[in-house]
N, C-alpha and C. Protein backbone atom coordinates (compact mmCIF):
# COMPACT_ATOMS: atom_id res chain seq x y z
N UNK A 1 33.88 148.60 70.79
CA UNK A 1 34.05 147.81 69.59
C UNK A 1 34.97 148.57 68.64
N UNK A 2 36.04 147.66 67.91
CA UNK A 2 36.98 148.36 66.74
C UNK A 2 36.17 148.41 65.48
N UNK A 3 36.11 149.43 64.79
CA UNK A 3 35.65 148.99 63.39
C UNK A 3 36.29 149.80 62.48
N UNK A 4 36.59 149.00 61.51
CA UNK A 4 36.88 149.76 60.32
C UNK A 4 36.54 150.38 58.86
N UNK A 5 36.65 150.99 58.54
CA UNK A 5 35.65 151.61 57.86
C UNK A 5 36.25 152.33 56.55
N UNK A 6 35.90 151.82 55.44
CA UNK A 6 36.64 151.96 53.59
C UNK A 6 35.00 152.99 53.50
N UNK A 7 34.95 153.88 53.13
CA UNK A 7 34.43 155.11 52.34
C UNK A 7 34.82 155.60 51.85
N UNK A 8 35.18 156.23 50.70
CA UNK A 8 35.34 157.26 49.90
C UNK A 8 34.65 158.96 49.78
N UNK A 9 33.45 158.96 50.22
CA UNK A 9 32.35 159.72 50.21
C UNK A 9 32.59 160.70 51.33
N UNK A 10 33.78 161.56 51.81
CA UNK A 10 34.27 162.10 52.95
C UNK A 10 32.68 162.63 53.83
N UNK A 11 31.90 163.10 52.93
CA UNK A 11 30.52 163.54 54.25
C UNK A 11 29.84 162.28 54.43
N UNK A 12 29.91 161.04 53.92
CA UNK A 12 29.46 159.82 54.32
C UNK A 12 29.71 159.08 55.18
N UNK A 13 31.33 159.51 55.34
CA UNK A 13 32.62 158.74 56.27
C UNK A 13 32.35 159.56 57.66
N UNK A 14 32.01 160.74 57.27
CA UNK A 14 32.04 162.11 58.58
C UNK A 14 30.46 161.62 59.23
N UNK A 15 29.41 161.38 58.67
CA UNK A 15 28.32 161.08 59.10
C UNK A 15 28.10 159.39 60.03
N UNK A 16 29.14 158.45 59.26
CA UNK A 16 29.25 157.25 59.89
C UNK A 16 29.64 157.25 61.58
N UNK A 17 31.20 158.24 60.86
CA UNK A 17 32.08 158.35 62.36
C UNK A 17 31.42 159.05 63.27
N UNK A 18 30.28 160.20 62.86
CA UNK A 18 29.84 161.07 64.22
C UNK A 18 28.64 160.07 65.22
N UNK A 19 28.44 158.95 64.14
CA UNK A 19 27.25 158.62 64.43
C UNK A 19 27.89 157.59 65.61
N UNK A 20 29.14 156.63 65.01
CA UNK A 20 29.20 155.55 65.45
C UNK A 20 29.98 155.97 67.10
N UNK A 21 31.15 157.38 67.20
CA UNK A 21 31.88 158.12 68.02
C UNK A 21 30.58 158.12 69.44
N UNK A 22 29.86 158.77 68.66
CA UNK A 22 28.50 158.61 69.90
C UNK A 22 28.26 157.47 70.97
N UNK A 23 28.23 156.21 70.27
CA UNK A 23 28.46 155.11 70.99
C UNK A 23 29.97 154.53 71.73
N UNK A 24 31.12 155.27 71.64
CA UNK A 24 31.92 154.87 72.22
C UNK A 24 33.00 153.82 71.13
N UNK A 25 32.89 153.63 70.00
CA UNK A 25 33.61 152.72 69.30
C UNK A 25 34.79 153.45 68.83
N UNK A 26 35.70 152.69 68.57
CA UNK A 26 37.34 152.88 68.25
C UNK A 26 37.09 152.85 66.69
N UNK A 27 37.34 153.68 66.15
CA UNK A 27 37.56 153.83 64.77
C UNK A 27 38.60 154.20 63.74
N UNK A 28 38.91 153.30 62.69
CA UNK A 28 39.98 153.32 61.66
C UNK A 28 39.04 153.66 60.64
N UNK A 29 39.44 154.79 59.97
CA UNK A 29 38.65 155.41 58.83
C UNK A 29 39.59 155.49 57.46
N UNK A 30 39.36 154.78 56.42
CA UNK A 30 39.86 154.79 55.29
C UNK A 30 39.38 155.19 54.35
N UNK A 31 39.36 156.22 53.30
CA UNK A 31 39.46 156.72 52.02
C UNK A 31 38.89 155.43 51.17
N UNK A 32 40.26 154.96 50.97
CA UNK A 32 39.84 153.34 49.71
C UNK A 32 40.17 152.19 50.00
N UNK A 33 39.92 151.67 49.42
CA UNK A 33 40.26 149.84 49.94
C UNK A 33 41.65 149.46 50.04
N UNK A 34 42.70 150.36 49.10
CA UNK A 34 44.39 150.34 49.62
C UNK A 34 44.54 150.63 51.20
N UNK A 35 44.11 151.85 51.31
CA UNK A 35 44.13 152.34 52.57
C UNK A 35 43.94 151.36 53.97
N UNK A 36 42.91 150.76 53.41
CA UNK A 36 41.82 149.98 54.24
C UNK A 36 42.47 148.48 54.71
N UNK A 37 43.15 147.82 53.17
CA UNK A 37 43.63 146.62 53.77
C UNK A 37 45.12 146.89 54.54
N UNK A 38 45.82 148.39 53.98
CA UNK A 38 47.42 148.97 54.90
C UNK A 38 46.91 148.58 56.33
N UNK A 39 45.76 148.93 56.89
CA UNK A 39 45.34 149.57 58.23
C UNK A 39 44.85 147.67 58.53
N UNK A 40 44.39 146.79 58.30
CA UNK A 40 44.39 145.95 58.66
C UNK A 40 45.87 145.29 59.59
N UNK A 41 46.61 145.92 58.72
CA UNK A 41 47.93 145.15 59.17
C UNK A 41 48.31 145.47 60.64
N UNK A 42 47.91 146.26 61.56
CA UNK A 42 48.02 146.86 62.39
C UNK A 42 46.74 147.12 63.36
N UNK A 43 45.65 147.17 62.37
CA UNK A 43 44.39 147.64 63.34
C UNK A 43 43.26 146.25 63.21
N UNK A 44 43.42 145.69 64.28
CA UNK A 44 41.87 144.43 64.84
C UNK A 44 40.61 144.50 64.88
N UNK A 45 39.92 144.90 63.66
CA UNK A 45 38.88 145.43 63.87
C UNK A 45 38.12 144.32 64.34
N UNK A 46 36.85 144.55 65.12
CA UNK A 46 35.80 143.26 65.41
C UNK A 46 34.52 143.81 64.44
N UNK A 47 34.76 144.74 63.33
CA UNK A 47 33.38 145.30 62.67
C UNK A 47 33.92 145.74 61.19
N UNK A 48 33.95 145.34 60.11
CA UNK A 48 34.36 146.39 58.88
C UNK A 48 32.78 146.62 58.65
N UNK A 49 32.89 148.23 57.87
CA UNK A 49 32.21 148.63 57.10
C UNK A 49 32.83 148.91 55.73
N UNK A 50 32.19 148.31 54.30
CA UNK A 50 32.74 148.84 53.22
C UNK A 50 31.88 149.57 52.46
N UNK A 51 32.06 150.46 51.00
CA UNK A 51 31.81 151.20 50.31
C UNK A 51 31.70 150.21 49.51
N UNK A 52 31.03 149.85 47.79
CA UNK A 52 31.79 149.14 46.70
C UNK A 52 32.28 150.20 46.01
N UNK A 53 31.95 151.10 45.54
CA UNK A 53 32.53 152.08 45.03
C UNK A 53 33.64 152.98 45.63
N UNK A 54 34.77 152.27 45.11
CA UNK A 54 36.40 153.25 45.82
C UNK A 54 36.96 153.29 44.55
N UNK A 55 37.62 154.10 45.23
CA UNK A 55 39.30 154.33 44.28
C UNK A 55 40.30 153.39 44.47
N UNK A 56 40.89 152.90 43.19
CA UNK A 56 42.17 151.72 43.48
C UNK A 56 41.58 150.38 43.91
N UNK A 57 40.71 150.24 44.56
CA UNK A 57 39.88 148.94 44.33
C UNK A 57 38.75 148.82 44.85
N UNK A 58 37.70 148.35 44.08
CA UNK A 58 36.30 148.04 44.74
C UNK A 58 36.09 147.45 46.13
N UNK A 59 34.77 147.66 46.82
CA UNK A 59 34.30 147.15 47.87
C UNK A 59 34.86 145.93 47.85
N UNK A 60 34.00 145.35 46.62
CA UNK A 60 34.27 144.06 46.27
C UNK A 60 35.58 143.29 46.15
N UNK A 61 36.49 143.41 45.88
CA UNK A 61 37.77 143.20 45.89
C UNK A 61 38.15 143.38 47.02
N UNK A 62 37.90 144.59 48.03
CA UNK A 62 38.74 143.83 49.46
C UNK A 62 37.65 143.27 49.94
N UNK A 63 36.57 143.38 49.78
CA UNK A 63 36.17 141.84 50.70
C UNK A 63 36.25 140.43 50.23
N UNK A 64 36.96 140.22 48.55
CA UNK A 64 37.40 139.26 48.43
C UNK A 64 38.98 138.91 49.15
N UNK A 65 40.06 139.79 49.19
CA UNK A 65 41.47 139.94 50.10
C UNK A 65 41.22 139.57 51.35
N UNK A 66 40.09 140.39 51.92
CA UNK A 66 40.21 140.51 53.59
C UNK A 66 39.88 138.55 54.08
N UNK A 67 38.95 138.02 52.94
CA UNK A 67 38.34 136.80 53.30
C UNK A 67 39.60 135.60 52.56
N UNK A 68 40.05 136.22 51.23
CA UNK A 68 41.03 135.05 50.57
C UNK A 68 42.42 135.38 52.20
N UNK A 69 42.60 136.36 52.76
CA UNK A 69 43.59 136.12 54.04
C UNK A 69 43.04 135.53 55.27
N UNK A 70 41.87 134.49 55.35
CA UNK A 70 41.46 134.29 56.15
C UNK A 70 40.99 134.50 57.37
N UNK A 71 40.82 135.90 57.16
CA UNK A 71 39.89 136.95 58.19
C UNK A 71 38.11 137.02 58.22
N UNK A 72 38.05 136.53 59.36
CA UNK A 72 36.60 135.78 59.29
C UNK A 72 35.98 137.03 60.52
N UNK A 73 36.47 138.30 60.57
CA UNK A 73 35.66 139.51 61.04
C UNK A 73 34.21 140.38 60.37
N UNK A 74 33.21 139.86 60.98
CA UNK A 74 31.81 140.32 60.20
C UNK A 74 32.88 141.50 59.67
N UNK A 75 31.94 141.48 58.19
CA UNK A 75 31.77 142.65 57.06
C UNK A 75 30.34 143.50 56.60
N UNK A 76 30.29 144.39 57.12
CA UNK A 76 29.09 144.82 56.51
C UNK A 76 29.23 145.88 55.24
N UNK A 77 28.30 145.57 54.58
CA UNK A 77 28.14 146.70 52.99
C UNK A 77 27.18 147.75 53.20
N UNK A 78 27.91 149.07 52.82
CA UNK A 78 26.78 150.53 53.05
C UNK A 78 27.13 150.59 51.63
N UNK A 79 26.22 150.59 50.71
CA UNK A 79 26.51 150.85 49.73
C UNK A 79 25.24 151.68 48.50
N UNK A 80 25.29 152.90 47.92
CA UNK A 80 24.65 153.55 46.85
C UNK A 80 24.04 152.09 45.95
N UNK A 81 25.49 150.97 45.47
CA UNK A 81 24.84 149.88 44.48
C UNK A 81 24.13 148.96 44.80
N UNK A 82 22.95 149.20 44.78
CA UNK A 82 21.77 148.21 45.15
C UNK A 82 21.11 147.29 44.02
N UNK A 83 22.06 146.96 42.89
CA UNK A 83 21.54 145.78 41.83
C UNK A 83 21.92 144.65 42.78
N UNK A 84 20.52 143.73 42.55
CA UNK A 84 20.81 142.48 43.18
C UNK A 84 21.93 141.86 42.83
N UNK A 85 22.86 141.87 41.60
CA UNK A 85 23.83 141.47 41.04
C UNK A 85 24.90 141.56 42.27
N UNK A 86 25.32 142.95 42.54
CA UNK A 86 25.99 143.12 42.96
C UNK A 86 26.09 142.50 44.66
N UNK A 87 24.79 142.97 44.97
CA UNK A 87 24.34 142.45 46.67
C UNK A 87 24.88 140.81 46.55
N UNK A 88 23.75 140.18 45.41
CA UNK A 88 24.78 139.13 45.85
C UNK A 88 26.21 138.47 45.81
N UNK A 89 26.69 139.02 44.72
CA UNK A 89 28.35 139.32 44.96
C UNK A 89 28.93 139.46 46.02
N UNK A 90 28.54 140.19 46.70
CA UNK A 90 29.55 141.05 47.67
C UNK A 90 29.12 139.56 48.81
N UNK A 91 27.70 139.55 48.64
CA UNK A 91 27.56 138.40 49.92
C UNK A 91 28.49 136.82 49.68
N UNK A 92 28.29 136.94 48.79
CA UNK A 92 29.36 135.28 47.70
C UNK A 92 30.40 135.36 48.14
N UNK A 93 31.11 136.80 48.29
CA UNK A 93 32.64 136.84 48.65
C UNK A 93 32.59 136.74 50.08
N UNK A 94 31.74 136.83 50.58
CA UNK A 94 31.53 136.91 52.34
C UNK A 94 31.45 137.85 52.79
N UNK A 95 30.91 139.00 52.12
CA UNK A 95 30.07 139.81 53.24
C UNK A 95 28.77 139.49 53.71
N UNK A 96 28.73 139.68 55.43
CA UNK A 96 28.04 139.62 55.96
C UNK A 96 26.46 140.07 56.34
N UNK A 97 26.56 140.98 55.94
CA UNK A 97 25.15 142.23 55.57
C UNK A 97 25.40 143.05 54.17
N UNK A 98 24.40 143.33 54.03
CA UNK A 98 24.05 144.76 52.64
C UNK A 98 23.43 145.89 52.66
N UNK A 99 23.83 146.78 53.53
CA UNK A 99 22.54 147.96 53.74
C UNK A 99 22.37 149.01 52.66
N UNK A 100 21.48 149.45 51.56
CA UNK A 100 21.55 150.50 50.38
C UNK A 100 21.73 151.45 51.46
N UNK A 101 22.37 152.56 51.12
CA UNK A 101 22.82 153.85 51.75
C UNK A 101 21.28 154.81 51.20
């Protein structure tokens, strides 16, 4: 499986990738959500994982981009912000899951 993956949190990003590497998955690892939608242009993921908290733009904001470009690839949220506010935000814009980190 491809997945891609917006963290900011470099021992969060290092803990995702060792975990997910284990299972055999192809991984695009991004810093921030700039990073994240560059690497779309090129990389097919069948899995995003996002952060909401980045640099240069929120979780939230590329999973509003990734969905206003009509990319209908599950999204899942690892995220520290666990106000229901936000959970359901992120789900409104079309993410797919919400896991609190």
């Amino acid at each position: 499986m491809k997945i891609l993956i917006a963290e900011d949190d470099p021992l969060m990003s290092s803990l995702i990738q060792k975990q997910l590497e284990k299972d055999n998955h192809e991984l695009n690892i991004n810093l921030d959500a700039r990073d994240a939608l560059e690497s779309l242009k090129y990389f097919q993921p069948d899995l995003i994982i996002t952060d909401i908290l980045m640099p240069f733009a929120s979780g939230l904001e590329f999973i509003g981009i990734v969905r206003s470009s009509g990319n209908k690839v599950p999204i899942l949220v690892l995220s520290a912000m666990d106000q229901e506010t936000t959970v359901l935000e992120a789900l409104s814009l079309g993410a797919d899951d919400f896991i609190t980190k």
